[in-house]
N, C-alpha and C. Protein backbone atom coordinates (compact mmCIF):
# COMPACT_ATOMS: atom_id res chain seq x y z
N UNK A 1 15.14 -115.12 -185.68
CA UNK A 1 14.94 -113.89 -186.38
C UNK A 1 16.25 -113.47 -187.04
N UNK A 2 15.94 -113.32 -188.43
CA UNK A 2 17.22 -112.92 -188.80
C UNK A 2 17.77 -111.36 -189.01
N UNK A 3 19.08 -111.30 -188.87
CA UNK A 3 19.71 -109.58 -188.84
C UNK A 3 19.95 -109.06 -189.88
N UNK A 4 19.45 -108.18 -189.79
CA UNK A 4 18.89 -107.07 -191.33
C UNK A 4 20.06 -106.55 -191.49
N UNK A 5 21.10 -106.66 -192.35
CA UNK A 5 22.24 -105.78 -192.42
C UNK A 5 22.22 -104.39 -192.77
N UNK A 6 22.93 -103.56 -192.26
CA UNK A 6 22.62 -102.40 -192.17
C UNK A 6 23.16 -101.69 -193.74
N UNK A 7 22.92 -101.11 -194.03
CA UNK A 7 23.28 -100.40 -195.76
C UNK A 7 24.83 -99.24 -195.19
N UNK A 8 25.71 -99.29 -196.39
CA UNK A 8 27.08 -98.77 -195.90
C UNK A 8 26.53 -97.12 -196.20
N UNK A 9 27.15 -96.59 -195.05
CA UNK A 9 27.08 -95.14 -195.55
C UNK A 9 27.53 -94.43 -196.97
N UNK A 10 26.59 -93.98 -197.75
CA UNK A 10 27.42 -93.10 -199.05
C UNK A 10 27.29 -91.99 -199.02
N UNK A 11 26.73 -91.18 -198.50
CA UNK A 11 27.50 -89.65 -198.76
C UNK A 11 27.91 -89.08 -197.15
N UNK A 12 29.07 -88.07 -197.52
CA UNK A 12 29.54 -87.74 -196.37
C UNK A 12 28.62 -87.28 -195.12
N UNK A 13 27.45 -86.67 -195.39
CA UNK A 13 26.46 -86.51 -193.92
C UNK A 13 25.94 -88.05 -193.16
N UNK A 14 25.66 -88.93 -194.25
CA UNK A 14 26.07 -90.30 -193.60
C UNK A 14 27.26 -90.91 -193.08
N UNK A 15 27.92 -90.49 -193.42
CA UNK A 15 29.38 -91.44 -193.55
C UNK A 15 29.28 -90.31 -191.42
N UNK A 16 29.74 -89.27 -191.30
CA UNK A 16 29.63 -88.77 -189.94
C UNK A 16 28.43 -88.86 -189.05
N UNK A 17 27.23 -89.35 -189.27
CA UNK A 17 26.45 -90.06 -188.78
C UNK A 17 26.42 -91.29 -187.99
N UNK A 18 27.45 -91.59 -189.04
CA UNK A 18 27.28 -93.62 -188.45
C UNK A 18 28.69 -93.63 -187.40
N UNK A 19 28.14 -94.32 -186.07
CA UNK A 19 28.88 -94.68 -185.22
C UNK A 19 29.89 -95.10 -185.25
N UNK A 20 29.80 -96.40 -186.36
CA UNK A 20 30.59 -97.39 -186.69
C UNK A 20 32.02 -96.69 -187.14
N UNK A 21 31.66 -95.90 -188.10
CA UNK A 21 32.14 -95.22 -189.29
C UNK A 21 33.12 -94.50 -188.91
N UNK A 22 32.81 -93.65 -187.65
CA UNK A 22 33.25 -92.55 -187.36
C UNK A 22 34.41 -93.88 -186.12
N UNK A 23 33.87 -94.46 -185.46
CA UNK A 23 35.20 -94.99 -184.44
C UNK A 23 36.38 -95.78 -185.42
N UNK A 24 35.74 -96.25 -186.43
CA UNK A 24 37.02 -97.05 -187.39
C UNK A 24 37.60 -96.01 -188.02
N UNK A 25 37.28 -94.88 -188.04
CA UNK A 25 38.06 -93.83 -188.40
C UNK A 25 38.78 -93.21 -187.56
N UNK A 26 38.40 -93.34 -186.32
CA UNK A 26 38.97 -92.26 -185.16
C UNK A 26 40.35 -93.47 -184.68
N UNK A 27 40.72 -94.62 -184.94
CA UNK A 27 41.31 -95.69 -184.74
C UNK A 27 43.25 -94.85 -184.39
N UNK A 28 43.13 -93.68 -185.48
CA UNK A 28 44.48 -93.46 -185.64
C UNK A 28 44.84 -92.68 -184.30
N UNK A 29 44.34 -92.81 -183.33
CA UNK A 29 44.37 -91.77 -181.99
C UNK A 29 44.97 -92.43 -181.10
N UNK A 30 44.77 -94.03 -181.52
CA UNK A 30 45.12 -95.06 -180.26
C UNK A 30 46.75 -95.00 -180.50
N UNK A 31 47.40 -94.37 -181.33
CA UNK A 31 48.51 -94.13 -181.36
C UNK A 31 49.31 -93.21 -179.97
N UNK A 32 48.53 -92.27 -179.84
CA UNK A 32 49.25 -91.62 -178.78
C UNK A 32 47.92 -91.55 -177.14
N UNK A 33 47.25 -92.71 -177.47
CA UNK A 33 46.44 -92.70 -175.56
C UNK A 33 47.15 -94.00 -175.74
N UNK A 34 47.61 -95.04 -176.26
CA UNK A 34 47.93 -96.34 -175.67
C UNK A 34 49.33 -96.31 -175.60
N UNK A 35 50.19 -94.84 -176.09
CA UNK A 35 51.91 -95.03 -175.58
C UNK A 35 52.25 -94.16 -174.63
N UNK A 36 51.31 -93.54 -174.08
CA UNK A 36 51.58 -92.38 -172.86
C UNK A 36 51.30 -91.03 -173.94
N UNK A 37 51.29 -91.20 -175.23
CA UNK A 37 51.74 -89.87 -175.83
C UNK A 37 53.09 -89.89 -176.98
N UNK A 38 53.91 -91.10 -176.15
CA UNK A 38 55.22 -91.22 -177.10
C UNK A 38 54.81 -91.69 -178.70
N UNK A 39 53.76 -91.70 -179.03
CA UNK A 39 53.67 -92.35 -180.30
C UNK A 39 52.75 -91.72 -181.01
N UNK A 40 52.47 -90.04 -180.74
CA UNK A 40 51.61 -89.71 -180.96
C UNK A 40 52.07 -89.19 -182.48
N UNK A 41 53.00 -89.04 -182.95
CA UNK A 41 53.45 -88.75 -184.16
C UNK A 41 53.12 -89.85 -185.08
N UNK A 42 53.15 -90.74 -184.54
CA UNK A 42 52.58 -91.75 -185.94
C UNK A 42 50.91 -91.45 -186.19
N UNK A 43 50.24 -91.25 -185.52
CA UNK A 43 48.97 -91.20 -185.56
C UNK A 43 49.24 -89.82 -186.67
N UNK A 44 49.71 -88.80 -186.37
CA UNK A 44 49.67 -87.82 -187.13
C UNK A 44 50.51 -87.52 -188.40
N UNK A 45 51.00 -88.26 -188.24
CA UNK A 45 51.79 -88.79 -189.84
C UNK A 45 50.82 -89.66 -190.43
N UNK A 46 50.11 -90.43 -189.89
CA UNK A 46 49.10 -91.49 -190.77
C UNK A 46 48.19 -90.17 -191.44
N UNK A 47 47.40 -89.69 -190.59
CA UNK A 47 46.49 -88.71 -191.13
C UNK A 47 47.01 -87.88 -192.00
N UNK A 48 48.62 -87.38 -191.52
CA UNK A 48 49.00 -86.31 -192.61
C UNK A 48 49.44 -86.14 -193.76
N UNK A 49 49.73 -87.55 -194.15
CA UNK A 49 50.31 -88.17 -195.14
C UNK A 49 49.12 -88.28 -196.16
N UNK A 50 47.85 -89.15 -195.39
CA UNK A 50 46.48 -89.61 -195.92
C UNK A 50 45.87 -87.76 -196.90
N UNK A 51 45.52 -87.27 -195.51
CA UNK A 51 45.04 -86.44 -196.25
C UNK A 51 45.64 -85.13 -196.53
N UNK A 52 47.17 -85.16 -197.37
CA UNK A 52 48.38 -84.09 -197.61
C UNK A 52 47.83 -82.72 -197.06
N UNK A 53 48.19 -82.87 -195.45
CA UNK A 53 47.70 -81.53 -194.82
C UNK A 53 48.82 -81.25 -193.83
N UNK A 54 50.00 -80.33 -194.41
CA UNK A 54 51.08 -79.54 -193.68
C UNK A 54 50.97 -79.41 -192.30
N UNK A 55 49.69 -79.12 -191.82
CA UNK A 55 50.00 -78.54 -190.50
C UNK A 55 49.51 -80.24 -189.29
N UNK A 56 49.46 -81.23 -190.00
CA UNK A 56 49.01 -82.28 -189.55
C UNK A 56 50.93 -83.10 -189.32
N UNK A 57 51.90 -83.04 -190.85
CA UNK A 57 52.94 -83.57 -190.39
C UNK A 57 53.58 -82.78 -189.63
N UNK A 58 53.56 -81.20 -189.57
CA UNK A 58 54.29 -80.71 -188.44
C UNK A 58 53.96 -80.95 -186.80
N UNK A 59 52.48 -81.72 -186.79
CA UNK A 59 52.21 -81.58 -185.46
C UNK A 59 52.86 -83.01 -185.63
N UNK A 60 53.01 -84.00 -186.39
CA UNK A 60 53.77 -85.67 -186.45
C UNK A 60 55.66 -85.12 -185.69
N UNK A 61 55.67 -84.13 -186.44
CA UNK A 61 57.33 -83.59 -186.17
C UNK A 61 57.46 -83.18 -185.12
N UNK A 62 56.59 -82.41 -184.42
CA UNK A 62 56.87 -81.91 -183.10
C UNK A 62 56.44 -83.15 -182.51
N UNK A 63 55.39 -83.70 -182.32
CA UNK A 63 55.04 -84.72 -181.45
C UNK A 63 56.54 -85.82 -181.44
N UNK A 64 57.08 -86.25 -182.80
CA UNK A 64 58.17 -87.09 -183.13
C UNK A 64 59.33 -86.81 -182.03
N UNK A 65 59.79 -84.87 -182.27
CA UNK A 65 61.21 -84.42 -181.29
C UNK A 65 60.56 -84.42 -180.02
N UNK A 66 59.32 -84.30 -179.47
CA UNK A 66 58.90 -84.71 -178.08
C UNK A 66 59.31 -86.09 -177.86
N UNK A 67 58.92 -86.80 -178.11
CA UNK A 67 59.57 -88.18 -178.42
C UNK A 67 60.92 -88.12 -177.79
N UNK A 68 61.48 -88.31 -179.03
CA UNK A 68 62.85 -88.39 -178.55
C UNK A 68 63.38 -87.54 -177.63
N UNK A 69 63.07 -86.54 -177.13
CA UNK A 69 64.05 -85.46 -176.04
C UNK A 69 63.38 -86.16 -174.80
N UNK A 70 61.93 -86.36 -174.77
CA UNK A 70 61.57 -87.49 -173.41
C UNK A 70 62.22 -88.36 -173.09
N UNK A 71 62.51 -89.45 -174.28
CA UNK A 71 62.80 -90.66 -173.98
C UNK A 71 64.68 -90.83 -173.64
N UNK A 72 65.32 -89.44 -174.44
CA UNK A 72 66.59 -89.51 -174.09
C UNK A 72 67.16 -88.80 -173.03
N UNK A 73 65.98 -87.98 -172.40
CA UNK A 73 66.23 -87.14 -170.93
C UNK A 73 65.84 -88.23 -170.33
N UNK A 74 65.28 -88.72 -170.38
CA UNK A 74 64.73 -90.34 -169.25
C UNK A 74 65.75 -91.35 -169.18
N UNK A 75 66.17 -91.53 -170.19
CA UNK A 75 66.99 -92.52 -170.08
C UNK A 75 68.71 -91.96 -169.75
N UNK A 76 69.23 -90.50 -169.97
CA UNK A 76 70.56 -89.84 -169.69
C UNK A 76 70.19 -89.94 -168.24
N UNK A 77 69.16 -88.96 -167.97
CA UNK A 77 68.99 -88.53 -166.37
C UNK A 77 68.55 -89.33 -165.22
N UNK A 78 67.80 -90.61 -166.25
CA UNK A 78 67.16 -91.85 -164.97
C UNK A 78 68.72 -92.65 -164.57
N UNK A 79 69.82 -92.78 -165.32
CA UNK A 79 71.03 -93.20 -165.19
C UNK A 79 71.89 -92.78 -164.52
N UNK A 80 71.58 -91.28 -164.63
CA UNK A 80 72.53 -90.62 -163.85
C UNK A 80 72.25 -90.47 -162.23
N UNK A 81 70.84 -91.12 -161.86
CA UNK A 81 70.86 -90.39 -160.37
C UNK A 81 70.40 -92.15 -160.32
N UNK A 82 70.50 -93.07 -160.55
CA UNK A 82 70.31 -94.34 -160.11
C UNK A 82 68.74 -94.73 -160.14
N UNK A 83 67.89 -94.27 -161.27
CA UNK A 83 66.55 -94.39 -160.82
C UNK A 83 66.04 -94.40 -159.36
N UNK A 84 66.36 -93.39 -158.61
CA UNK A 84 66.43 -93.54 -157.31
C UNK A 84 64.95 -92.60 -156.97
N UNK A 85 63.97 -93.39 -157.06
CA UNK A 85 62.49 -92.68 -157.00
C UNK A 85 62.15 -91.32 -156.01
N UNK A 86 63.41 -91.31 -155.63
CA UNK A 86 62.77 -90.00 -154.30
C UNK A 86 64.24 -88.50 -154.86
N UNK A 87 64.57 -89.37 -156.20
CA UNK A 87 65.63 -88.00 -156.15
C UNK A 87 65.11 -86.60 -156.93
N UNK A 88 63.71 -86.73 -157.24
CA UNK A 88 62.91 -85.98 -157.83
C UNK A 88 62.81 -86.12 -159.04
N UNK A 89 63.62 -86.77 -159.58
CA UNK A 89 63.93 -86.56 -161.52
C UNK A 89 62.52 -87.93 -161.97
N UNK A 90 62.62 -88.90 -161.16
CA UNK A 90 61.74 -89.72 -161.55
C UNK A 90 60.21 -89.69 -161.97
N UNK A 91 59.76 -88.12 -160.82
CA UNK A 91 58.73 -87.26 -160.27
C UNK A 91 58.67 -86.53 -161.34
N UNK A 92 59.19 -85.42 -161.51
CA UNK A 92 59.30 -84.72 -162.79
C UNK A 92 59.00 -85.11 -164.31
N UNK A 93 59.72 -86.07 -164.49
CA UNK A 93 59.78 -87.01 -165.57
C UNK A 93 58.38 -87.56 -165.72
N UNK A 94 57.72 -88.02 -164.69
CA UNK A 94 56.66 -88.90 -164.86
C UNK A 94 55.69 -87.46 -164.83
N UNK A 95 55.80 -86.50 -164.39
CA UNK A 95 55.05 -85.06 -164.36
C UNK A 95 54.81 -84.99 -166.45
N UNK A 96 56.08 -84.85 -166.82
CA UNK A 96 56.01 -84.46 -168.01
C UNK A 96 55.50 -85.15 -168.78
N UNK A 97 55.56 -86.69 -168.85
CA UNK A 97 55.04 -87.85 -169.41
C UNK A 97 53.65 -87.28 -169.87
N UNK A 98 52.90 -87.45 -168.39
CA UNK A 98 51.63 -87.55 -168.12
C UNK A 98 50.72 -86.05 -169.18
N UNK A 99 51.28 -84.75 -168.60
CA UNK A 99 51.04 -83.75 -169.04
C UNK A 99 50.97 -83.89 -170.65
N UNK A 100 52.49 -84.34 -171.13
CA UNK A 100 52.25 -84.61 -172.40
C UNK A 100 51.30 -85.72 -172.96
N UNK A 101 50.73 -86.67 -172.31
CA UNK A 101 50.12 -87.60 -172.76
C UNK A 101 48.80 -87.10 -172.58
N UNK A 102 48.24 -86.19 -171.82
CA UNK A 102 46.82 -85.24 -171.65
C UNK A 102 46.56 -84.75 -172.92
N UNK A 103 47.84 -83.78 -173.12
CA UNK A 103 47.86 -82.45 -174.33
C UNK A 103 47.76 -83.67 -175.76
N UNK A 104 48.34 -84.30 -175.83
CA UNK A 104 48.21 -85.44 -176.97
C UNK A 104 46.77 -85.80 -177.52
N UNK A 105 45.99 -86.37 -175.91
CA UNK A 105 44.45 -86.74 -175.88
C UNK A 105 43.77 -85.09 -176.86
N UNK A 106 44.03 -84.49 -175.89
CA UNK A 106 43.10 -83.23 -176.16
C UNK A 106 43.67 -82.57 -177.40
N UNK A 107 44.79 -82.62 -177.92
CA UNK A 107 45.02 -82.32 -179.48
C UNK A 107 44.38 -82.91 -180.12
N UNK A 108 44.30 -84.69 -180.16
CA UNK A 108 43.81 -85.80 -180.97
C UNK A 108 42.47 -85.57 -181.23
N UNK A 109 41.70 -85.41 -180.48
CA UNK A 109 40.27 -84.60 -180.04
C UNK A 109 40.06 -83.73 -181.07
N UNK A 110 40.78 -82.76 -180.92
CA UNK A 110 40.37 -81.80 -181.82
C UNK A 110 41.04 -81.47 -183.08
N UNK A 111 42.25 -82.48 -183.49
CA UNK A 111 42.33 -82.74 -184.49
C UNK A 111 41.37 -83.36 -185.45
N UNK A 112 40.80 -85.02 -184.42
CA UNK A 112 39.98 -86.13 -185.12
C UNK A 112 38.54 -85.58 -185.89
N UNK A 113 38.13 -84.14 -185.37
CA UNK A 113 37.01 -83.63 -186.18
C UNK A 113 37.13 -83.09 -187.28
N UNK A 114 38.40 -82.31 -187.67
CA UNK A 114 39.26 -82.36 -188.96
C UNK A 114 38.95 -83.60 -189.99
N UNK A 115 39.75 -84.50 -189.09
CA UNK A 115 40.17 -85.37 -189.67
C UNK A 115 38.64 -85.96 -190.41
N UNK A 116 37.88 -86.71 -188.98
CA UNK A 116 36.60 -87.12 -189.93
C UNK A 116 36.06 -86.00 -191.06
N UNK A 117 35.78 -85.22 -190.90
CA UNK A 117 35.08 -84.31 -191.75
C UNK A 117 35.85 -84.29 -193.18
N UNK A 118 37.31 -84.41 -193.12
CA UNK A 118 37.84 -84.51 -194.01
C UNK A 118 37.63 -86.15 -194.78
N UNK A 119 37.58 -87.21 -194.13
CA UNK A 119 37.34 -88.35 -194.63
C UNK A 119 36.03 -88.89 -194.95
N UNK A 120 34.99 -87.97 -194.35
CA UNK A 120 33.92 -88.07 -194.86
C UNK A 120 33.76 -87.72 -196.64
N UNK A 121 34.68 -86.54 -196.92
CA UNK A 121 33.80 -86.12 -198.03
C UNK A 121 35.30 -86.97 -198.85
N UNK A 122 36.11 -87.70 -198.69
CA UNK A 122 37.12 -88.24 -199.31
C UNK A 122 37.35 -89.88 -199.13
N UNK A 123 36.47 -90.74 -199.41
CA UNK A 123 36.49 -92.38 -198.88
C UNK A 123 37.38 -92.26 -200.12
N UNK A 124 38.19 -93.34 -199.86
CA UNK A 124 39.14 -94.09 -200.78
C UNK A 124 39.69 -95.54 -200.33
N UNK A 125 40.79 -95.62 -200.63
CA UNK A 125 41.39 -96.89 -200.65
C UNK A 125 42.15 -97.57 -199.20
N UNK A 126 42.21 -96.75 -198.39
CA UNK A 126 41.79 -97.12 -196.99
C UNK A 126 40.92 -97.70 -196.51
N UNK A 127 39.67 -98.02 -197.72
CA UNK A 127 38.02 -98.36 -196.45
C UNK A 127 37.58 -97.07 -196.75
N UNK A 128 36.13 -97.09 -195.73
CA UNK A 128 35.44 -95.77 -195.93
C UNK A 128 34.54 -95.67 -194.55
């Protein structure tokens, strides 16, 4: 039996309909659930850049100086006490990680409905 290919979505109430559509779009998220969070600025620079929306690169900028003040308090302060897992800083550190890597998920979330809705009514040269 052969497989009926399915017809591409064309207008935007299709285009957020289709399963497919909507996870190859939601793709830019795996930026900050697959780095703890540390990479969640690229995901939001992709989108913010894509669809020139201010309050999308400022969340890339804050997410970006989260970044770096994590990764250089981790690496000043994991040095300074010997990565020594019980001196609390390791605890803390991995406290903040985590927390920030939650708030990341649950921003991305409720950014990504933005986002689709916005790429629904705008396919271009990305795919669609």
């Amino acid at each position: 039996m052969a497989r009926r290919k399915r017809s591409k979505p064309t207008t935007p109430a299709q285009r957020l309909a289709d399963d497919s559509w909507r996870f190859r779009n939601s793709l830019w998220m795996l930026w900050g659930i697959l780095s703890l969070g540390l990479l969640t600025a690229v995901g939001y620079l992709v989108i913010g850049r894509r669809a020139d929306r201010r309050p999308w690169l400022v969340a890339a900028a804050v997410w970006g100086g989260y970044a770096v003040i994590v990764v250089t308090v981790f690496a000043i302060g994991g040095a300074q006490v010997g990565w020594d897992p019980t001196a609390g800083f390791t605890t803390t550190m991995g406290t903040v990680i985590v927390a920030g890597w939650v708030t990341a998920i649950v921003l991305q979330v409720g950014a990504n409905r933005s986002w689709l809705a916005w790429r629904a009514e705008h396919p271009g040269r990305w795919g669609s």
